[in-house]
Protein backbone atom coordinates (compact mmCIF):
# COMPACT_ATOMS: atom_id res chain seq x y z
CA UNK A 1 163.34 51.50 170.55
CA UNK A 2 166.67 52.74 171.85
CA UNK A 3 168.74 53.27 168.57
CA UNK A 4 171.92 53.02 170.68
CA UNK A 5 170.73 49.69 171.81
CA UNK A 6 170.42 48.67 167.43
CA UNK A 7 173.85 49.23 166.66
CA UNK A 8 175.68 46.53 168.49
CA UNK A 9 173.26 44.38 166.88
CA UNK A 10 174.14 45.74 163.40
CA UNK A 11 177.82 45.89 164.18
CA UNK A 12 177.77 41.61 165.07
CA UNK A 13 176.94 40.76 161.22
CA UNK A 14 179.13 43.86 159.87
CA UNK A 15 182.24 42.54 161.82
CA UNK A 16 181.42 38.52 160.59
CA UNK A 17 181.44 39.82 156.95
CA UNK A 18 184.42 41.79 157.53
CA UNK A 19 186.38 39.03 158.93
CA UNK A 20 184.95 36.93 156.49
CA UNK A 21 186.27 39.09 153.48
CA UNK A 22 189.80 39.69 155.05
CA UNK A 23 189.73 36.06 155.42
CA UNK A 24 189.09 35.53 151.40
CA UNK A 25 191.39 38.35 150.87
CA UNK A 26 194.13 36.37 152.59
CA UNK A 27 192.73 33.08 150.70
CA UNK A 28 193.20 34.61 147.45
CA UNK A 29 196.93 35.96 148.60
CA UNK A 30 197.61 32.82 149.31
CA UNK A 31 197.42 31.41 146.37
CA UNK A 32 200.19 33.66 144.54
CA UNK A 33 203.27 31.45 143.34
CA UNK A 34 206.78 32.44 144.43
CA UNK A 35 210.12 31.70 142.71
CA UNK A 36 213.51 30.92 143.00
CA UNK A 37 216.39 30.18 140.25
CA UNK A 38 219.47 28.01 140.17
CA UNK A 39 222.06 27.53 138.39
CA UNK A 40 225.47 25.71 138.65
CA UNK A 41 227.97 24.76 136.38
CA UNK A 42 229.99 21.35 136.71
CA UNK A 43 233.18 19.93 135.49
CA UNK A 44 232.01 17.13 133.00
CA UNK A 45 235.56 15.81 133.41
CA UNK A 46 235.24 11.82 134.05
CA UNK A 47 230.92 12.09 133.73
CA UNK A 48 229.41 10.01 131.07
CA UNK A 49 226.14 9.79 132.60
CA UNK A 50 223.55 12.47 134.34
CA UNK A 51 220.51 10.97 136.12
CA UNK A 52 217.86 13.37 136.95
CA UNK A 53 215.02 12.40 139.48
CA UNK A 54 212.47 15.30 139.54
CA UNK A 55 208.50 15.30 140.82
CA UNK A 56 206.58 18.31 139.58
CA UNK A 57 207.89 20.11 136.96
CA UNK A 58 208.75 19.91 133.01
CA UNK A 59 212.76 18.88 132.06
CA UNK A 60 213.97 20.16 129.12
CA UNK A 61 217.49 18.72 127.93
CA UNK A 62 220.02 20.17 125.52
CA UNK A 63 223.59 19.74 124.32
CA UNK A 64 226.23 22.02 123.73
CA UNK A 65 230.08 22.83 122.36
CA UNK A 66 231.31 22.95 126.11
CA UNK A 67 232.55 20.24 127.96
CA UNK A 68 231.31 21.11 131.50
CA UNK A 69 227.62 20.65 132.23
CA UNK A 70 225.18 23.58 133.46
CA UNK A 71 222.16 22.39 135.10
CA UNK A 72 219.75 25.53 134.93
CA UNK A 73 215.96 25.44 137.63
CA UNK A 74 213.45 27.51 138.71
CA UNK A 75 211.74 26.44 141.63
CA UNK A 76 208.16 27.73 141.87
CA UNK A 77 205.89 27.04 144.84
CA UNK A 78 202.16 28.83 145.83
CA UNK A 79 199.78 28.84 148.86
CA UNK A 80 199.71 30.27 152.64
CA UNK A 81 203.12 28.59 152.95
CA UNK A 82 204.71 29.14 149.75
CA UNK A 83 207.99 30.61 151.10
CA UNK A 84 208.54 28.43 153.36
CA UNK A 85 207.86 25.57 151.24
CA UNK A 86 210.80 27.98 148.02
CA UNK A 87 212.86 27.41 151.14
CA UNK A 88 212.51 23.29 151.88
CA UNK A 89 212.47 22.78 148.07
CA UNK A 90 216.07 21.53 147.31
CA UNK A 91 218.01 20.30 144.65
CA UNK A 92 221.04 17.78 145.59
CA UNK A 93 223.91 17.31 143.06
CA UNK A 94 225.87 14.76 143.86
CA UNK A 95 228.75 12.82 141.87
CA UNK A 96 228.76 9.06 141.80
CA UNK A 97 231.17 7.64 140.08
CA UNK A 98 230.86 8.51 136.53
CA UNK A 99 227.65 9.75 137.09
CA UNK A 100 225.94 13.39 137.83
CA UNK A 101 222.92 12.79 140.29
CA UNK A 102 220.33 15.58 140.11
CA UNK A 103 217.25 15.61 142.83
CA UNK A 104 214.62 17.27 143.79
CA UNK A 105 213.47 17.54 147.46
CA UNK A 106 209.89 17.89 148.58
CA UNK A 107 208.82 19.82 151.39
CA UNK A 108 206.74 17.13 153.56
CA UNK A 109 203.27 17.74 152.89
CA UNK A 110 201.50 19.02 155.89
CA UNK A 111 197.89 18.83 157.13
CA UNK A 112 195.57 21.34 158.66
CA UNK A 113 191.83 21.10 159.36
CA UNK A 114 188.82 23.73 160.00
CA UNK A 115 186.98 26.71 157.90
CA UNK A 116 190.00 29.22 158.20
CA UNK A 117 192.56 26.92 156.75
CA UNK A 118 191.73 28.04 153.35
CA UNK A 119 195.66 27.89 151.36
CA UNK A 120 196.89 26.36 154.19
CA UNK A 121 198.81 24.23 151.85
CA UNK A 122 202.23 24.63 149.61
CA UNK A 123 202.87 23.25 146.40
CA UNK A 124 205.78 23.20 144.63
CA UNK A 125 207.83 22.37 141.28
CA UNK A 126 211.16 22.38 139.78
CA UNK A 127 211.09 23.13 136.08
CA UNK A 128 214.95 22.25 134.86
CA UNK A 129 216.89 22.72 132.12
CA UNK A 130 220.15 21.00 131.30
CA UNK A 131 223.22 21.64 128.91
CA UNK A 132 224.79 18.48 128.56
CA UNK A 133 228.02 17.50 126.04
CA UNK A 134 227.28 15.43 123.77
CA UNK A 135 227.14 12.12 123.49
CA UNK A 136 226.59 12.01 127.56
CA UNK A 137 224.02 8.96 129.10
CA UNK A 138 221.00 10.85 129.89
CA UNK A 139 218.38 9.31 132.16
CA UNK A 140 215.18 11.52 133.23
CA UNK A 141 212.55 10.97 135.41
CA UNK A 142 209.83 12.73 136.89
CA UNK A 143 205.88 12.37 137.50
CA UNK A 144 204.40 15.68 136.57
CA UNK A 145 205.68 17.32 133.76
CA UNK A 146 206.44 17.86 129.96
CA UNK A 147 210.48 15.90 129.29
CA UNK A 148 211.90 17.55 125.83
CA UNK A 149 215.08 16.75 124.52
CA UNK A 150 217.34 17.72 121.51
CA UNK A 151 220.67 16.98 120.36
CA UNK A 152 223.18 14.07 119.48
CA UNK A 153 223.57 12.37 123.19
CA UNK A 154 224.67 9.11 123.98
CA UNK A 155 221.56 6.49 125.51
CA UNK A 156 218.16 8.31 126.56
CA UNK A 157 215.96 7.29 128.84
CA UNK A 158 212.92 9.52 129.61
CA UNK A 159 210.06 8.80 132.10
CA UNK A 160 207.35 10.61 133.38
CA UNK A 161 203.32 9.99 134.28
CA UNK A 162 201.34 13.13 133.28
CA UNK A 163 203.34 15.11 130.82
CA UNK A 164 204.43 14.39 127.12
CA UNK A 165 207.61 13.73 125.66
CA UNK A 166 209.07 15.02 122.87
CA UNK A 167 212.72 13.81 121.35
CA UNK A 168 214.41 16.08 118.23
CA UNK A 169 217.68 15.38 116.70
CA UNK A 170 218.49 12.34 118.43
CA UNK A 171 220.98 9.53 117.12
CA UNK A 172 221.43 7.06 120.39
CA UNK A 173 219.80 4.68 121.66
CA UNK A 174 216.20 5.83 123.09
CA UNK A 175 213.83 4.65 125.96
CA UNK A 176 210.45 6.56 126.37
CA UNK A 177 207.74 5.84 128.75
CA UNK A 178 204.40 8.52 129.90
CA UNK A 179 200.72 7.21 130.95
CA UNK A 180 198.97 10.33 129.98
CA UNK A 181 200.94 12.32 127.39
CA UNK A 182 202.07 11.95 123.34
CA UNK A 183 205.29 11.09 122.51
CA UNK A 184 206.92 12.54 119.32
CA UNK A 185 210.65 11.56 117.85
CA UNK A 186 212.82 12.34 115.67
CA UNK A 187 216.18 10.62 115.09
CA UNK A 188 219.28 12.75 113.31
CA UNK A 189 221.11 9.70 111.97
CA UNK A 190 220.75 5.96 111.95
CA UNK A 191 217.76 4.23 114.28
CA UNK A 192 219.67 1.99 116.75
CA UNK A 193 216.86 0.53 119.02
CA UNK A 194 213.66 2.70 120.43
CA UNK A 195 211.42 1.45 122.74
CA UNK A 196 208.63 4.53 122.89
CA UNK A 197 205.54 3.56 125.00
CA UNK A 198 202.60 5.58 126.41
CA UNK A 199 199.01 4.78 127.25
CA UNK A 200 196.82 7.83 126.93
CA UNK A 201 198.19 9.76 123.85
CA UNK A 202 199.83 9.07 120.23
CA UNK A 203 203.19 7.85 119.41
CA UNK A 204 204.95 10.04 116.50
CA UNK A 205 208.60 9.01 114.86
CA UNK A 206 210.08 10.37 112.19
CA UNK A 207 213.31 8.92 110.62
CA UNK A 208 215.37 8.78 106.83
CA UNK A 209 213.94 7.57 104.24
CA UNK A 210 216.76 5.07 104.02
CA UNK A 211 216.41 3.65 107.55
CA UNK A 212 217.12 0.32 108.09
CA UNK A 213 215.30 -1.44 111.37
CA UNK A 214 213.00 -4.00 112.59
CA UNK A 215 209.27 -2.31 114.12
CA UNK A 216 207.09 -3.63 116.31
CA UNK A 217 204.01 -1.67 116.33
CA UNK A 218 201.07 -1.51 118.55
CA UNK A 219 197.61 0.01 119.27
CA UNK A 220 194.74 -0.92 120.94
CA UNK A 221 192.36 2.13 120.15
CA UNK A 222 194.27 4.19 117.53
CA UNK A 223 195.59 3.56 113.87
CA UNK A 224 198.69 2.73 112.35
CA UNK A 225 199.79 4.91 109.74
CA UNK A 226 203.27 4.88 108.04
CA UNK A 227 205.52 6.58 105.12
CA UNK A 228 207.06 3.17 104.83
CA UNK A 229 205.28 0.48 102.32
CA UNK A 230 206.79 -2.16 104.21
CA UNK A 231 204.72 -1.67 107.22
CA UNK A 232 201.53 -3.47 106.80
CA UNK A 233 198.86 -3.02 109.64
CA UNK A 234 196.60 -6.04 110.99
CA UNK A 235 193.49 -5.70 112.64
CA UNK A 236 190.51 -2.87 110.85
CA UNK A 237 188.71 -3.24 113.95
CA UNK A 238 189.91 -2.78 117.62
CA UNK A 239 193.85 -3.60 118.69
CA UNK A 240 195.92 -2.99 115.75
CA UNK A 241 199.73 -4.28 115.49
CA UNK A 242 201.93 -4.39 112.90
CA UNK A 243 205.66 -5.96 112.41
CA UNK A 244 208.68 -6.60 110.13
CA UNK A 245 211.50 -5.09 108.85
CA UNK A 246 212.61 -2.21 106.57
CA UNK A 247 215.49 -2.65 104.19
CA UNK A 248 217.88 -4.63 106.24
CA UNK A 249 216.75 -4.60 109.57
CA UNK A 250 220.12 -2.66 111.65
CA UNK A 251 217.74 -1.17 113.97
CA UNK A 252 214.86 -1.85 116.02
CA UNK A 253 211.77 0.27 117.10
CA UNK A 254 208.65 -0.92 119.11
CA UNK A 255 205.46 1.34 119.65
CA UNK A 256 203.30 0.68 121.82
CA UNK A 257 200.18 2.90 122.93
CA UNK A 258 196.67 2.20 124.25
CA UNK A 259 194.64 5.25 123.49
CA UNK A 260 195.95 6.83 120.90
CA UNK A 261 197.54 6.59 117.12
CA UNK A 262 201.06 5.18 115.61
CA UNK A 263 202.46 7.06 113.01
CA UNK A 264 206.12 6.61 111.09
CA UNK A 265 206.89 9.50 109.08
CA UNK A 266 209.78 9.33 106.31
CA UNK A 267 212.17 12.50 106.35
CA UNK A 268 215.15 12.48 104.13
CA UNK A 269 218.74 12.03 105.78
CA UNK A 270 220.61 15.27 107.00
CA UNK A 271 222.66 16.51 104.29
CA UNK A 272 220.26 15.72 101.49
C-alpha cells in the first residue's frame, strides 16, 4: 500500500488528540482564580449601624481607636470567564440614614451546553474585612463563608448557612445563627442577652466566673457540659435541655443546636 495514502489516515486521530489536549489545556487554565482588592475609608460621623449583605465569602469584623470606618475586600473569581465575572462583581456602599449598607453584587449566572464548554462558568467571592469604632450596631450576613468578630461593639447580629462563627471579646448584645458550622463566644464583660443557634456543629461560650444570667440550653444529638454547678442537664438519652439561672439572673443566653454539643466554659473577669 501507498504510504502517502497512510498518513492522512494517521494525521485524523493525531489532530483529534491534539485538539483534544489543547482543549484540556484550556480546561485546566480555566480554572485559575483571579483577584481584585478594595478598600475605602468612610466618615463614621452620624453611623451607628453597618449592615453587611455578602454571598460567598468569609467576613471578618474588627474595631479600632479611629472614628471613621475602613471596609477592606478582595474579590476572587475562577473559570473561562473569571475576568469578566472580577469585573461584574461589585460592592455598593451606600448611606441610609444612620446606617452604612455594604453589598455584594453577583454576576448573573450564565448557562452553556455541549463537550467544549468545559469552565465555561465563573464563580466568585468577596472575602471582607471591616474596622469598625466601637460600640457601632453590627449586622452580618452572608451564605457561604466563615463570620469572625472581635472587639467591644454595640448589638451583633451574625448570619450565615455554610460557614462557622466565631465571637471574641464581645460585651453587647449578640445574635448568632449558621446551619452547617460551630459557633464559639466569648464575652469581655457582663452577658446581656445571646441567642447563639446552629444545626450541624457545637455551640461554645465562655464568660466570668461571676456572670449573672438566665440559660436556656438545648441539644438534640450532643451533650451539655458546663463550668457552672448551677446548670443541671435533663435527658441521658437523645434531646438534652437544660434551664435556670446563675447568681441573679441580669442576663440571658439560649443555645440551641441539633447535631452537635453545648458547652459553658467559666473564665475569670478581665482584670483579675
Amino acid at each position: 500500500m501507498d504510504r502517502s495514502r497512510r498518513l492522512p489516515r494517521l494525521f485524523a486521530p493525531l489532530a483529534a488528540l491534539s485538539l483534544l489536549a489543547a482543549a484540556l489545556s484550556g480546561a485546566a487554565l480555566a480554572g485559575q482564580a483571579l483577584e481584585e482588592k478594595f478598600e475605602k475609608t468612610y466618615d463614621g460621623t452620624g453611623i451607628d449601624s453597618l449592615r453587611l449583605q455578602n454571598v460567598n465569602g468569609p467576613v471578618r469584623v474588627g474595631t479600632w481607636e479611629k472614628a471613621h470606618i475602613r471596609v477592606s475586600a478582595v474579590k476572587r473569581a475562577k473559570g473561562s470567564r473569571a475576568e469578566e465575572a472580577l469585573q461584574e462583581t461589585q460592592i455598593r456602599v451606600t448611606k441610609q440614614g444612620s446606617t452604612l449598607d455594604v453589598e455584594t453584587i453577583l454576576p448573573k449566572p450564565t448557562r452553556s451546553w455541549g463537550i467544549f464548554s468545559w469552565g465555561n462558568q465563573a464563580g466568585a467571592e468577596v472575602a471582607y474585612e471591616l474596622s469598625l469604632p466601637a460600640g457601632l450596631t453590627v449586622d452580618v450576613e452572608t451564605v457561604n463563608g466563615r463570620v469572625s468578630a472581635e472587639g467591644r461593639l454595640g448589638s451583633l447580629t451574625l448570619n450565615t448557612v455554610n460557614g462557622s462563627v466565631r465571637v471574641e471579646s464581645h460585651d453587647g448584645p449578640l445574635q448568632v445563627n449558621t446551619v452547617n458550622g460551630s459557633v464559639e463566644v466569648a464575652f469581655a464583660g457582663p452577658l446581656q442577652a445571646a441567642d447563639l443557634e446552629t444545626v450541624n456543629g457545637s455551640v461554645t461560650v465562655a464568660c466570668a466566673r461571676d456572670a449573672s444570667f438566665r440559660f436556656d440550653l438545648q441539644t438534640v444529638n450532643g451533650k451539655i457540659r458546663s463550668d457552672f454547678s448551677e446548670v443541671s442537664v435533663e435527658g441521658k438519652w437523645g434531646p438534652k435541655e437544660a434551664r435556670g439561672a446563675i447568681a441573679d439572673g441580669k442576663g440571658r443566653l439560649a443555645v440551641e443546636t441539633v447535631n452537635g454539643e453545648v458547652r459553658i466554659v467559666a473564665i475569670e473577669a478581665a482584670g483579675r
